[in-house]
C-alpha atoms as a PDB file:
ATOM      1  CA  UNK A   1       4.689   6.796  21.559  1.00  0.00           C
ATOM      2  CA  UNK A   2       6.054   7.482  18.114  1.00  0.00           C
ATOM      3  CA  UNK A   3       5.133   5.191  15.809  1.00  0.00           C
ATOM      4  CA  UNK A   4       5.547   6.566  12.189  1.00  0.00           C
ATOM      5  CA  UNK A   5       2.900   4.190  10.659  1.00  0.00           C
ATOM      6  CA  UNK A   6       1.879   4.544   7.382  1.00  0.00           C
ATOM      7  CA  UNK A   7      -0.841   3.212   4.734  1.00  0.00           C
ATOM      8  CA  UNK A   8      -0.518   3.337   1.229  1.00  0.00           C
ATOM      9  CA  UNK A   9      -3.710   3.506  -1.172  1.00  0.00           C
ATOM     10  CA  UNK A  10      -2.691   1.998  -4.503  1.00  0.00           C
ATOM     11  CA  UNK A  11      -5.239   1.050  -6.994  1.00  0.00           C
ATOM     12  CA  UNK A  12      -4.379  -1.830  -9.686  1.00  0.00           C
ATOM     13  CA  UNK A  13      -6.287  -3.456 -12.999  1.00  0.00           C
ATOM     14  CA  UNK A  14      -7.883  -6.596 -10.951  1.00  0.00           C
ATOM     15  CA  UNK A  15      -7.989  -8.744  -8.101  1.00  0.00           C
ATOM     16  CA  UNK A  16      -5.274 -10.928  -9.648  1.00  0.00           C
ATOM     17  CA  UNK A  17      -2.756  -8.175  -9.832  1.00  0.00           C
ATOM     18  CA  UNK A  18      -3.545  -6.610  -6.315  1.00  0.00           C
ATOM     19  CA  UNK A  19      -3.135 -10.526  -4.845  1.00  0.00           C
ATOM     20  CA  UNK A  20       0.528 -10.787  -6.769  1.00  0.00           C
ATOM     21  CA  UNK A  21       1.748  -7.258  -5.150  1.00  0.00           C
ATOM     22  CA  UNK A  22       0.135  -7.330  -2.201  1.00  0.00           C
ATOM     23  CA  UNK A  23       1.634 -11.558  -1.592  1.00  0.00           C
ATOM     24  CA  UNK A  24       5.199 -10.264  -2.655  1.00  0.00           C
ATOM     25  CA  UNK A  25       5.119  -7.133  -0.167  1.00  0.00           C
ATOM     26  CA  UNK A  26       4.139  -9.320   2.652  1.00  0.00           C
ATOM     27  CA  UNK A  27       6.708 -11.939   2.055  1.00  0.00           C
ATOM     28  CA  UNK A  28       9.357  -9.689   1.396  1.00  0.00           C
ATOM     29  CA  UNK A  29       8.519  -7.684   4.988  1.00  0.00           C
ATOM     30  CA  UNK A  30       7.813  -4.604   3.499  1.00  0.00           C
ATOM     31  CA  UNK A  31       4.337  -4.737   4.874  1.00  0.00           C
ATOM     32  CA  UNK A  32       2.637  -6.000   7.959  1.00  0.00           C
ATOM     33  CA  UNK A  33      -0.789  -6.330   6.155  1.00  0.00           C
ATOM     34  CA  UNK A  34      -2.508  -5.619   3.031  1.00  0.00           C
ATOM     35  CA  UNK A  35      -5.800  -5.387   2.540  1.00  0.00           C
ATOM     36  CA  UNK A  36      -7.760  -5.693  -1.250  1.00  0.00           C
ATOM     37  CA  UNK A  37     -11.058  -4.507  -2.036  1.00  0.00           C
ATOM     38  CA  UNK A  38     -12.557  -5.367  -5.276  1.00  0.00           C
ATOM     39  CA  UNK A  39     -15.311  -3.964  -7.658  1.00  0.00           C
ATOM     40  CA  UNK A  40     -13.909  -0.123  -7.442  1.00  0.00           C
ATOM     41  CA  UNK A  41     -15.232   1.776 -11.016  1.00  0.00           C
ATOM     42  CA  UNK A  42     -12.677   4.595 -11.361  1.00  0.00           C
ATOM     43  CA  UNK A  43     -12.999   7.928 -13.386  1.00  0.00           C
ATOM     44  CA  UNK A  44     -10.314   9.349 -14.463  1.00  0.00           C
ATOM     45  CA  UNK A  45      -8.556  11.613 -17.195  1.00  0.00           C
ATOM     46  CA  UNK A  46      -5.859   9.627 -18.817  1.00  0.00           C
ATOM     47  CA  UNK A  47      -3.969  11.568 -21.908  1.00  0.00           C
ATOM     48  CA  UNK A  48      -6.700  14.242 -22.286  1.00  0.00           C
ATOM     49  CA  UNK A  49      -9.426  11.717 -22.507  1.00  0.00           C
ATOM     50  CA  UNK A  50     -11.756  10.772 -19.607  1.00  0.00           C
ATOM     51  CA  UNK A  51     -11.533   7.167 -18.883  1.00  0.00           C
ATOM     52  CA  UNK A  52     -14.047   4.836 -17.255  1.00  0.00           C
ATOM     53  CA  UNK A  53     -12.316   1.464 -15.672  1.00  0.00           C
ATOM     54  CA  UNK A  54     -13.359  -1.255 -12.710  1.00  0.00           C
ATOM     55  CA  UNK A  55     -10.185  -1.433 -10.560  1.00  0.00           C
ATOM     56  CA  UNK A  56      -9.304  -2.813  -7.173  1.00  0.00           C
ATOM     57  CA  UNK A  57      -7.800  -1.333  -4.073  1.00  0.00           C
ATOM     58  CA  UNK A  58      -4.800  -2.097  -2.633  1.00  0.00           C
ATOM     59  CA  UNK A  59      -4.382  -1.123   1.293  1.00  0.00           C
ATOM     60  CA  UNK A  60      -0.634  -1.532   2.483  1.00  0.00           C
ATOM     61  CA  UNK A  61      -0.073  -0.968   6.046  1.00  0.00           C
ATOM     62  CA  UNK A  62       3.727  -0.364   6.719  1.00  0.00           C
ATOM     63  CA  UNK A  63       6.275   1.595   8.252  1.00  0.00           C
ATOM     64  CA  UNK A  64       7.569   4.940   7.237  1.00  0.00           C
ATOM     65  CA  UNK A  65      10.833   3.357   6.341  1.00  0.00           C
ATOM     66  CA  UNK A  66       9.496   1.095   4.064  1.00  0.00           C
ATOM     67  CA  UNK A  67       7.342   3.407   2.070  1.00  0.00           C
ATOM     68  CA  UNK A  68      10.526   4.024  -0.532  1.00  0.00           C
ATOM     69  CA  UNK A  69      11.004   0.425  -1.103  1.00  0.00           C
ATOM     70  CA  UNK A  70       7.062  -0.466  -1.312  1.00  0.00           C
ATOM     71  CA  UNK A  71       6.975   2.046  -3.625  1.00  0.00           C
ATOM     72  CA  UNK A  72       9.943   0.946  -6.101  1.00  0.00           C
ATOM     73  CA  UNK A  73       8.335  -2.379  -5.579  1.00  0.00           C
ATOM     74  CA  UNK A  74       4.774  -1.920  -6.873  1.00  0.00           C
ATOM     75  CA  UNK A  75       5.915   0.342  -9.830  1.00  0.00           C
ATOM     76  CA  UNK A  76       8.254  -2.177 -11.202  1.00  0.00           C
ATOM     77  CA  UNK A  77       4.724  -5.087 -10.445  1.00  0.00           C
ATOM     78  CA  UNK A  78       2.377  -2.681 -11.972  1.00  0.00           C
ATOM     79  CA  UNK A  79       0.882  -3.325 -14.806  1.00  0.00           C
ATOM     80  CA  UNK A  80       0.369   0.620 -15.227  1.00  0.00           C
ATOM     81  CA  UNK A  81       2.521   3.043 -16.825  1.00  0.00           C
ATOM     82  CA  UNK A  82       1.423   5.692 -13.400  1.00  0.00           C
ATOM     83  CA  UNK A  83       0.591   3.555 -10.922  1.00  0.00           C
ATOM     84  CA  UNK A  84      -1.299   5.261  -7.922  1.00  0.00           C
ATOM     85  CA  UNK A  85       0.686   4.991  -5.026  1.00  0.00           C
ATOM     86  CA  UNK A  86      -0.599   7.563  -1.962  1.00  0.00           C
ATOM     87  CA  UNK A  87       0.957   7.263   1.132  1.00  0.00           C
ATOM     88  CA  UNK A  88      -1.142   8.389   4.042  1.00  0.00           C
ATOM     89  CA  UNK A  89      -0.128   8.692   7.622  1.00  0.00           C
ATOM     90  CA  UNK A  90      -1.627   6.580  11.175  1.00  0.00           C
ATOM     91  CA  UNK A  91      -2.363   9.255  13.478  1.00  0.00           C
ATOM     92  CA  UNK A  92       0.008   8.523  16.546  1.00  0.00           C
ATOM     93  CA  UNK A  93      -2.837   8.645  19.463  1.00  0.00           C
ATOM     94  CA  UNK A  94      -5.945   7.279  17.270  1.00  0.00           C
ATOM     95  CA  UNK A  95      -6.842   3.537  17.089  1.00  0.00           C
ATOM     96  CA  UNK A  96      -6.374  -0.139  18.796  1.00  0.00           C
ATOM     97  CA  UNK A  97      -2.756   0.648  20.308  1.00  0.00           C
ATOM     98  CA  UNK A  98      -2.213  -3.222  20.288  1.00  0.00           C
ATOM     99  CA  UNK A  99      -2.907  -3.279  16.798  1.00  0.00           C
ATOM    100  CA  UNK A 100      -1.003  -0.314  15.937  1.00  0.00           C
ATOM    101  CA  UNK A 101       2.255  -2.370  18.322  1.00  0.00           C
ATOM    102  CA  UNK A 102       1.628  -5.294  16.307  1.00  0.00           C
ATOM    103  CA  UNK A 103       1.678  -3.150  13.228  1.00  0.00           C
ATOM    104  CA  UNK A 104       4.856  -1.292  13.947  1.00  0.00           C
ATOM    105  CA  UNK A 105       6.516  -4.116  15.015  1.00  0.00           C
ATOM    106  CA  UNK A 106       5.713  -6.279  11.603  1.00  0.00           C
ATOM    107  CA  UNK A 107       6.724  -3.298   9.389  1.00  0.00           C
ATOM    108  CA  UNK A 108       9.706  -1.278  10.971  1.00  0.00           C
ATOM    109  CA  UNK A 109      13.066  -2.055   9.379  1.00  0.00           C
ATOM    110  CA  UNK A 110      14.968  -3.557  11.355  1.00  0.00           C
ATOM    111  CA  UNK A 111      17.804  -0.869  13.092  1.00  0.00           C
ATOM    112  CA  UNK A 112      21.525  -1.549  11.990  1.00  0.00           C
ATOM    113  CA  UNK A 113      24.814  -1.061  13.538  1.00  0.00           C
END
């Protein structure tokens, strides 16, 4: 089965801002789940100069045809001027397939006549 599942990795300045994005995606079925982990210390190089920051992770779990509009979404949250935003793909054949159903259909935009 071809699912076309997708996570996104997006990293954000706190809990508080991964809750608001991560609430609004959810609500506005653009994701299925979201997952935050807090207490991430990122380092980075940010206009020539390396920068040291605590940050939290943002997991999205979506569809592929979702990923444009998640991402529009969390850039115009984002308290960032570059927000991180990776999209990584499910591997079709790999995981809990009921999960993976219950994941596709939570995520997948809806087809249209």
């Amino acid at each position: 089965m071809y699912r076309n599942l997708r996570l996104l990795y997006v990293t954000t300045s706190d809990k508080k801002e991964a809750r608001k994005i991560g609430r609004t995606l959810v609500e506005e079925n653009l994701a299925a789940c979201v997952n935050i982990i807090d207490g991430m210390n990122s380092i980075y190089k940010w206009e020539g100069e390396i920068q040291e920051d605590a940050e939290c992770i943002l997991i999205v779990k979506t569809h592929y045809s979702r990923v444009r509009k998640v991402t529009r979404m969390i850039k115009e949250m984002h308290s960032y001027e570059v927000p991180c935003v990776i999209s990584l793909t499910i591997t079709e054949d790999e995981g809990n397939e009921e999960y993976l159903d219950w994941l596709e259909n939570n995520s997948k935009q809806p087809f249209k006549l």
